[in-house]
Protein backbone atom coordinates (compact mmCIF):
# COMPACT_ATOMS: atom_id res chain seq x y z
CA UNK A 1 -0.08 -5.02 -27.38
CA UNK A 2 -1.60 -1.76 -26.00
CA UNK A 3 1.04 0.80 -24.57
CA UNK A 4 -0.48 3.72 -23.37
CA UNK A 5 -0.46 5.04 -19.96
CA UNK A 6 -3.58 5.07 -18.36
CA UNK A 7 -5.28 7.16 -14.92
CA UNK A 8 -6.84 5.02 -12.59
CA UNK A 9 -9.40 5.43 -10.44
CA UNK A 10 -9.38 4.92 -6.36
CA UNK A 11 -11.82 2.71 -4.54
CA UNK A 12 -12.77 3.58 -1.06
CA UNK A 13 -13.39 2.57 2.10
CA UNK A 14 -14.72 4.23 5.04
CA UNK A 15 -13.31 2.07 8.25
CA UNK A 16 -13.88 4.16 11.54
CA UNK A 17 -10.29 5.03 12.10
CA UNK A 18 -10.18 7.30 8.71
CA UNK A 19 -10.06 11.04 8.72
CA UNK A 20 -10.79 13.53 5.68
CA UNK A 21 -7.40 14.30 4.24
CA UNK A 22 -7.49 12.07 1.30
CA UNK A 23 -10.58 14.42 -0.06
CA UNK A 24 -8.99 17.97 1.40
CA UNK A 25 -5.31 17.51 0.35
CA UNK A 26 -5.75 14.57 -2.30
CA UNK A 27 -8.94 15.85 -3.67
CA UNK A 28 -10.23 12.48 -3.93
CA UNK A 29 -13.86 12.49 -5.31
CA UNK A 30 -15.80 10.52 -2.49
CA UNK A 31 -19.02 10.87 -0.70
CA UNK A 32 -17.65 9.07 2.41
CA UNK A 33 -18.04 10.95 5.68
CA UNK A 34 -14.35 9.73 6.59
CA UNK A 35 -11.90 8.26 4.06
CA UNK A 36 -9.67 5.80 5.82
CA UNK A 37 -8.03 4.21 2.42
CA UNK A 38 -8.09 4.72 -1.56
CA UNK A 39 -7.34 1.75 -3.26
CA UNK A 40 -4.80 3.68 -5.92
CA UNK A 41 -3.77 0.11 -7.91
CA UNK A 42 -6.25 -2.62 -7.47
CA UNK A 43 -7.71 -5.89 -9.36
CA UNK A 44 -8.83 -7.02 -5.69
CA UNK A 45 -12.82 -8.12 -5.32
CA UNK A 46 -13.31 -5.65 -2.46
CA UNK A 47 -12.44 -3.02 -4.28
CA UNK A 48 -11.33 -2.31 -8.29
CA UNK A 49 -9.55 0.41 -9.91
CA UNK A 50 -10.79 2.14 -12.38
CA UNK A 51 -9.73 3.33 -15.66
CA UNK A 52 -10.28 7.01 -16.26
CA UNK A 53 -10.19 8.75 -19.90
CA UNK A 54 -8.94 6.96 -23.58
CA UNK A 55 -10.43 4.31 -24.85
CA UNK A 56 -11.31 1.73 -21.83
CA UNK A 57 -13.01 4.49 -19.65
CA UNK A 58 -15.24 3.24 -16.97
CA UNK A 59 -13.89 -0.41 -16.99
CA UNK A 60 -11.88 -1.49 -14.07
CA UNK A 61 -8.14 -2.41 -14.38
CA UNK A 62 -9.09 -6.17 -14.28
CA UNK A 63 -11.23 -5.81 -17.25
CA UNK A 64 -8.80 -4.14 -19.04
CA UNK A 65 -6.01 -7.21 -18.17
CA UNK A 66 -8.62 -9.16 -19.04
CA UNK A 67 -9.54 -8.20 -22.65
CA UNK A 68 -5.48 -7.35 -23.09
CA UNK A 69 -4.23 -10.44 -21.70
CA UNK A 70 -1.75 -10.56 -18.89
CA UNK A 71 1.40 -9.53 -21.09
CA UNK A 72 0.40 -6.35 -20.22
CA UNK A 73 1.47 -6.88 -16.70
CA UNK A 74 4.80 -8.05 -17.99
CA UNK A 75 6.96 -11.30 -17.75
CA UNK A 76 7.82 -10.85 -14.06
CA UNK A 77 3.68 -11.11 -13.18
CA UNK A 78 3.88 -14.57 -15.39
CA UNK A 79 4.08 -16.62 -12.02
CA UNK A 80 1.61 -15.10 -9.85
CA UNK A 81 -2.09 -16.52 -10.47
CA UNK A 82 -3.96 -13.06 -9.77
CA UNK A 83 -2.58 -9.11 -10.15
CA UNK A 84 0.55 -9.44 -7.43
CA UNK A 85 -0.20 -6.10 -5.80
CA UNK A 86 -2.22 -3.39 -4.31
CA UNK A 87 -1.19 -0.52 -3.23
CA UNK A 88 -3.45 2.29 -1.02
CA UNK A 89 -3.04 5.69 0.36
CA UNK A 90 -4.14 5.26 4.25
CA UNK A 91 -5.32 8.04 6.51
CA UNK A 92 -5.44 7.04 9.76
CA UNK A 93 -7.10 10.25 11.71
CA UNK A 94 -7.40 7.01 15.12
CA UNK A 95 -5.12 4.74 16.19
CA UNK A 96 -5.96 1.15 13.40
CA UNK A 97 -5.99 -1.89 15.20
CA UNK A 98 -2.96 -4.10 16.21
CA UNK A 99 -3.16 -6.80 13.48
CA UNK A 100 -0.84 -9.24 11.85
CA UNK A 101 -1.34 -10.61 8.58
CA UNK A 102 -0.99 -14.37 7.63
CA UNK A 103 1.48 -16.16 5.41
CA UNK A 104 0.93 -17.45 1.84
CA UNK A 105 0.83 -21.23 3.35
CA UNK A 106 -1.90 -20.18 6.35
CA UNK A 107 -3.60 -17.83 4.02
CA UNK A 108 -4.34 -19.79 1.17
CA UNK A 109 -5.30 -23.10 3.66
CA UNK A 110 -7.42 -20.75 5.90
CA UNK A 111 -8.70 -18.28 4.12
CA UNK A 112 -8.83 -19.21 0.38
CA UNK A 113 -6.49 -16.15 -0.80
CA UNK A 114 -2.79 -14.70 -0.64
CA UNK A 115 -0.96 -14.10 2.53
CA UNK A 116 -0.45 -10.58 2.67
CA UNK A 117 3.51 -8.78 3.32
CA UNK A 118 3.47 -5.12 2.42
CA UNK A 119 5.44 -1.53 3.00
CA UNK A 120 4.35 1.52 4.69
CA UNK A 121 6.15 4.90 3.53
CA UNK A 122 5.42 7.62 5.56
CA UNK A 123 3.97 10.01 3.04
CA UNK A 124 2.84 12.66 5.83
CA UNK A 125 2.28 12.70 10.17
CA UNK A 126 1.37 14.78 13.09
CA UNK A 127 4.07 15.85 15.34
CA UNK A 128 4.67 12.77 18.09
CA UNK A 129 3.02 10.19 15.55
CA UNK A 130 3.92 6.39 16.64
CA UNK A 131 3.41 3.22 15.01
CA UNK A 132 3.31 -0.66 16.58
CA UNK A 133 6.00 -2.66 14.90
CA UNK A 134 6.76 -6.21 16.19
CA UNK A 135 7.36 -6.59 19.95
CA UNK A 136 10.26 -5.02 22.47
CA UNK A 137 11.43 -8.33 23.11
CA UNK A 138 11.19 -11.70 21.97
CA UNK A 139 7.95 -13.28 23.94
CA UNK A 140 6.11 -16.53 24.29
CA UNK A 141 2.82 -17.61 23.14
CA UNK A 142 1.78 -18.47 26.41
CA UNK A 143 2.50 -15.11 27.53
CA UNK A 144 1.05 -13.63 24.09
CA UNK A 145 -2.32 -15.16 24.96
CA UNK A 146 -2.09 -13.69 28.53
CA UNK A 147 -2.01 -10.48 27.16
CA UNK A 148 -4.25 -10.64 24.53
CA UNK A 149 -6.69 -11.95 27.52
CA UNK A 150 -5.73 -9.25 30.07
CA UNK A 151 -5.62 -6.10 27.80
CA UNK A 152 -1.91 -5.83 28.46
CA UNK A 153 -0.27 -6.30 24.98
CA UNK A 154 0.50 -2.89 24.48
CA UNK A 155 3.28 -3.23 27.50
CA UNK A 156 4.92 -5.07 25.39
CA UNK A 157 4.75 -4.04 21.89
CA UNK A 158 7.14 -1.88 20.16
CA UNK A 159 6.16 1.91 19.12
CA UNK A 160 8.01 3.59 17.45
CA UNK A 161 7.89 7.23 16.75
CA UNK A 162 7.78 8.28 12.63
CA UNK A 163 8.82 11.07 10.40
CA UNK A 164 8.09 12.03 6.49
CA UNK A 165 9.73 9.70 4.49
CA UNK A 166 10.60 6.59 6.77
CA UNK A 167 9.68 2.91 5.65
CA UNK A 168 8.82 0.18 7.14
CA UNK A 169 8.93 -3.25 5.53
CA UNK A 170 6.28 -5.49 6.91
CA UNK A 171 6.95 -9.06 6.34
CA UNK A 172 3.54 -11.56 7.07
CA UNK A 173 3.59 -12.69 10.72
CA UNK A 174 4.87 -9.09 12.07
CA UNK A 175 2.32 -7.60 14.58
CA UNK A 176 1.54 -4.19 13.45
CA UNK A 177 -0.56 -1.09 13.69
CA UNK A 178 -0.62 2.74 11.96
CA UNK A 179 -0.73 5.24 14.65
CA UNK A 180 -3.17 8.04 14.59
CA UNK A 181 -2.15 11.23 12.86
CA UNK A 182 -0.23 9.08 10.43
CA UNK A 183 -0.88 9.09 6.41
CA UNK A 184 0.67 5.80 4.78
CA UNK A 185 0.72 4.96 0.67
CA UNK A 186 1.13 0.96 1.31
CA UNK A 187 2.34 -1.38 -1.24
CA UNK A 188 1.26 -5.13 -0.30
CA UNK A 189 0.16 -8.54 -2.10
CA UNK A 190 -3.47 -8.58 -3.30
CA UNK A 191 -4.82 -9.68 -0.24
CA UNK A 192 -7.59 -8.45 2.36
CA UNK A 193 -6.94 -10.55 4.80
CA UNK A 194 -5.99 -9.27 8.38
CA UNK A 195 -6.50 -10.75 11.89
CA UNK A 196 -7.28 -8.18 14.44
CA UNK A 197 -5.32 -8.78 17.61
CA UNK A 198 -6.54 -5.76 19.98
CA UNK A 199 -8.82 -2.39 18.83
CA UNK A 200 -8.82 -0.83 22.01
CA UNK A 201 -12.59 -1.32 22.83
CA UNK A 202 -13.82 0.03 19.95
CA UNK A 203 -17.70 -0.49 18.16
CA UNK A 204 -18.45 -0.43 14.76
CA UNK A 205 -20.69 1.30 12.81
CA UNK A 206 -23.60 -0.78 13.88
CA UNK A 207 -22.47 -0.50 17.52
CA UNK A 208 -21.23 -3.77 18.23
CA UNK A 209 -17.13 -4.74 18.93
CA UNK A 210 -15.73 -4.88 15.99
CA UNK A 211 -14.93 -8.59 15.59
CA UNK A 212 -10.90 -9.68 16.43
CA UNK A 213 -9.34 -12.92 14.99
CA UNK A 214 -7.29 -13.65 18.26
CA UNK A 215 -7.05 -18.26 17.46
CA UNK A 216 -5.66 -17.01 14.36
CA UNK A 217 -3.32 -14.50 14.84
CA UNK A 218 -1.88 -16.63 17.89
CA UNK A 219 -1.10 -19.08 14.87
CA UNK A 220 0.83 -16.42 12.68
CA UNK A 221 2.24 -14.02 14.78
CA UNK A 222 6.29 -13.88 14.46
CA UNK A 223 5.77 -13.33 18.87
CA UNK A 224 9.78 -11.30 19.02
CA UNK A 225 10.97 -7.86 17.28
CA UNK A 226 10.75 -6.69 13.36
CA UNK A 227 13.63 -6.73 11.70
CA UNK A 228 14.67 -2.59 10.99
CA UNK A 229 14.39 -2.38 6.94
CA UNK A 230 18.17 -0.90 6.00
CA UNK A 231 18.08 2.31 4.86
CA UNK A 232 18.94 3.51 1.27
CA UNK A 233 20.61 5.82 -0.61
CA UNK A 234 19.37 8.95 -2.55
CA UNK A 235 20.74 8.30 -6.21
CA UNK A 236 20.83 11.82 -8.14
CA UNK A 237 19.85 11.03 -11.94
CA UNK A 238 19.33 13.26 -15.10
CA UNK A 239 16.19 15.82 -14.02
CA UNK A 240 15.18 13.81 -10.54
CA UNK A 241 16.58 11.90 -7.80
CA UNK A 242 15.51 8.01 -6.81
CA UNK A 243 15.53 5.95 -4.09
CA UNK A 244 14.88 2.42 -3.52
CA UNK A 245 12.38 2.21 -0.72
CA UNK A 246 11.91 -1.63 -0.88
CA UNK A 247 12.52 -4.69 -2.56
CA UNK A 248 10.88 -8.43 -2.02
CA UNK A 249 9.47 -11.20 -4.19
CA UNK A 250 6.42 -9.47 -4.88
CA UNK A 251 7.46 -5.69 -5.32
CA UNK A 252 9.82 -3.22 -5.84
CA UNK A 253 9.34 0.11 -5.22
CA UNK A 254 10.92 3.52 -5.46
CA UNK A 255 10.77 6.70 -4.55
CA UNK A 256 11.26 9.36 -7.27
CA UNK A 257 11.45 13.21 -6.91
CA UNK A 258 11.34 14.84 -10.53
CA UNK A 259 12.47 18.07 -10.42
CA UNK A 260 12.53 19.18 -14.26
CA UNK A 261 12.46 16.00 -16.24
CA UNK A 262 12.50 12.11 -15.44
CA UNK A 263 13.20 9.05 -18.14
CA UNK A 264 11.75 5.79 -17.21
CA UNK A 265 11.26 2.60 -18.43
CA UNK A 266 8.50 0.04 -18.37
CA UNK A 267 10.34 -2.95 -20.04
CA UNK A 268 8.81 -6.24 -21.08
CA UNK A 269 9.67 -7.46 -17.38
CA UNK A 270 6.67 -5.51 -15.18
CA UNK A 271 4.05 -2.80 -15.66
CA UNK A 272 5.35 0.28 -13.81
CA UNK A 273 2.50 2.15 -11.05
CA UNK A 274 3.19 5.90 -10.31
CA UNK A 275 1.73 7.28 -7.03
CA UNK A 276 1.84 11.47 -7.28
CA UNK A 277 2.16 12.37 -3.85
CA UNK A 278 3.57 15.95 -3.84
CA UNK A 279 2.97 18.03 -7.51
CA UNK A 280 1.98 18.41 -11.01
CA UNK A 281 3.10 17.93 -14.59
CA UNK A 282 2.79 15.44 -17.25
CA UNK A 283 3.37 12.00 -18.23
CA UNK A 284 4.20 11.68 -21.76
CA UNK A 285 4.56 7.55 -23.49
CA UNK A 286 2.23 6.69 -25.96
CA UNK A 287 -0.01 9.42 -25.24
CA UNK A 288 -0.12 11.81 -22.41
CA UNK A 289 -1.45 12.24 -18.88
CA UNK A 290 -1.60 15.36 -17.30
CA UNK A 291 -1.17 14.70 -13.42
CA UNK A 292 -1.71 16.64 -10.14
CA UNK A 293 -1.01 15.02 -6.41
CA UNK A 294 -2.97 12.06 -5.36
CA UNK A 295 -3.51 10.56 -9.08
CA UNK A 296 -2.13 7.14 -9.75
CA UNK A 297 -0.56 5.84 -13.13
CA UNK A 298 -0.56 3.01 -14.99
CA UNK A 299 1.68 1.81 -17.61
CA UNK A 300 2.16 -1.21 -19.55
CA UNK A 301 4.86 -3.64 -19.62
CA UNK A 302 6.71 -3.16 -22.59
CA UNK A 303 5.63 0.03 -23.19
CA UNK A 304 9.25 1.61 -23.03
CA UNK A 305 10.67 4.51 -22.72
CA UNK A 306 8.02 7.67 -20.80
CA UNK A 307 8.83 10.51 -19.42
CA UNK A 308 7.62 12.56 -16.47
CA UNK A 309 7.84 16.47 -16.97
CA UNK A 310 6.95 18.97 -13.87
CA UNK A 311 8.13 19.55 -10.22
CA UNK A 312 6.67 16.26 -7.80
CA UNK A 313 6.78 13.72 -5.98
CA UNK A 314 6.19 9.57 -6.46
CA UNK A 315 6.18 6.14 -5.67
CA UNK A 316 6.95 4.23 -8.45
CA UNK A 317 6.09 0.08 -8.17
CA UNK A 318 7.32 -2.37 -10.12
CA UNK A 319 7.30 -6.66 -10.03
């Protein structure tokens, strides 16, 4: 079975809200006028990774899996139909809309694909940022339609003001939105689908409203507060320190900062997905990767022991 790390490349998209940090600070290569998400780890149809360097250069992560077969995804990935996951790097330069994604029930009946929960780590904000997470108080859905009708849902809505480093765990049916000035890497089931609630009056590129999915999201919304994810400890190992940033049926995901040297495993259970957010240095397995910020990683179940070598920064995503 193949074993060697591999650098993927993003897909983009270029939603209104985005800004142009992902190209300045990330040095993503992209033509966009505004970058609002890379796709770091996808097999989604809207929008593939793609493998960059060694042998299976140029063909998209899928492809690979394909030709590979899934055991390269590990024995963990054995019960999901499709890849489980995709995770992004989101700059939101304007406020995204409030949305709420559907379960896997609704989802699959509705829409023909996976529900979608996901996390948000703060990887960077402005000063003041805010998110929307779940409401102030439980509410009704007769009052929830009220709202939606009158342009009043914000009153009740909960923001809540964000710093480097926090997470929020985003279970399907919790109202959301990503404040402006706010740059997310999210970690969610391979799903696109999201009902927009409320987008502040706001046009699309071909100067119309941009649609909203209010029938729908009256179905799915959990209408009372989130539930606060509890917060972790920083675990000091040999070379780096780790921290467990989230853990569901669908991923689990860490937060590693390497400051020489950092041993990790991708058993026969899952693939392992490094995010570089902060840094430089090398990944050495099989063969080696060079790595600066912004470049995502991704290595094979059962490929064993690798090591990371330099000063950075990561997400690291298992199943």
């Amino acid at each position: 079975m193949y074993m060697k790390p591999m650098l993927l490349k993003p897909a983009f998209k270029d939603y209104i809200w985005g800004g142009t940090r992902l190209r300045d600070d990330f040095q993503k290569d992209c033509d966009f006028d505004k970058i609002a998400e890379s796709w770091e780890l996808s097999c989604h149809k809207d929008g593939n990774s793609v493998i960059s360097g060694g042998e299976f250069d140029g063909l998209t992560l899928q492809e690979f899996i394909d030709k590979q077969g899934k055991a390269v995804l590990g024995t963990n990935c054995e019960r999901f139909e499709n890849f489980p996951i995709l995770i992004k790097l989101i700059d939101a330069k304007d406020n995204l809309s409030v949305q709420v994604h559907p379960n896997n029930e609704y989802a699959l009946r509705v829409e023909g694909e996976y529900g979608k929960t996901e996390m948000w780590y703060i990887v960077d904000c402005d000063e003041g940022a805010t998110l929307l997470y779940g409401f102030k108080n439980e509410i009704s859905k007769d009052e929830f339609a009220k709202r939606i009708a009158d342009n009043t849902l914000l009153e009740v809505t909960n923001a809540v003001p964000v710093k480097k480093g926090d997470v929020f765990f985003i279970e399907a049916g919790t109202l959301h939105a990503i404040g402006k000035g706010i740059l997310i890497a999210e970690i969610q089931q391979n799903s696109n689908t999201t009902y927009r609630i409320y987008d502040y009056g706001r046009v699309g590129n071909d100067g119309k409203p941009r649609e909203l999915h209010v029938e729908k999201a009256k179905d799915v919304t959990a209408l009372r507060p989130a539930k606060a994810y509890p917060e972790t400890e920083i675990i000091a190992k040999d070379g780096y320190t780790e921290k467990l940033l989230s853990s569901c049926e669908y991923f689990t995901t860490y937060a590693l900062e390497v400051n020489d040297k950092a041993t990790l495993t991708a058993d026969e259970k899952s693939f392992n997905s490094i995010l570089i957010l902060e840094g430089s240095g090398r990944l050495s397995g099989e063969s080696e990767i060079e790595f600066k910020k912004g470049d995502s990683i991704f290595v094979p179940a059962s490929s064993g022991d690798y090591t990371i070598e330099g000063k950075c920064k990561a997400i690291l995503t298992k199943v």
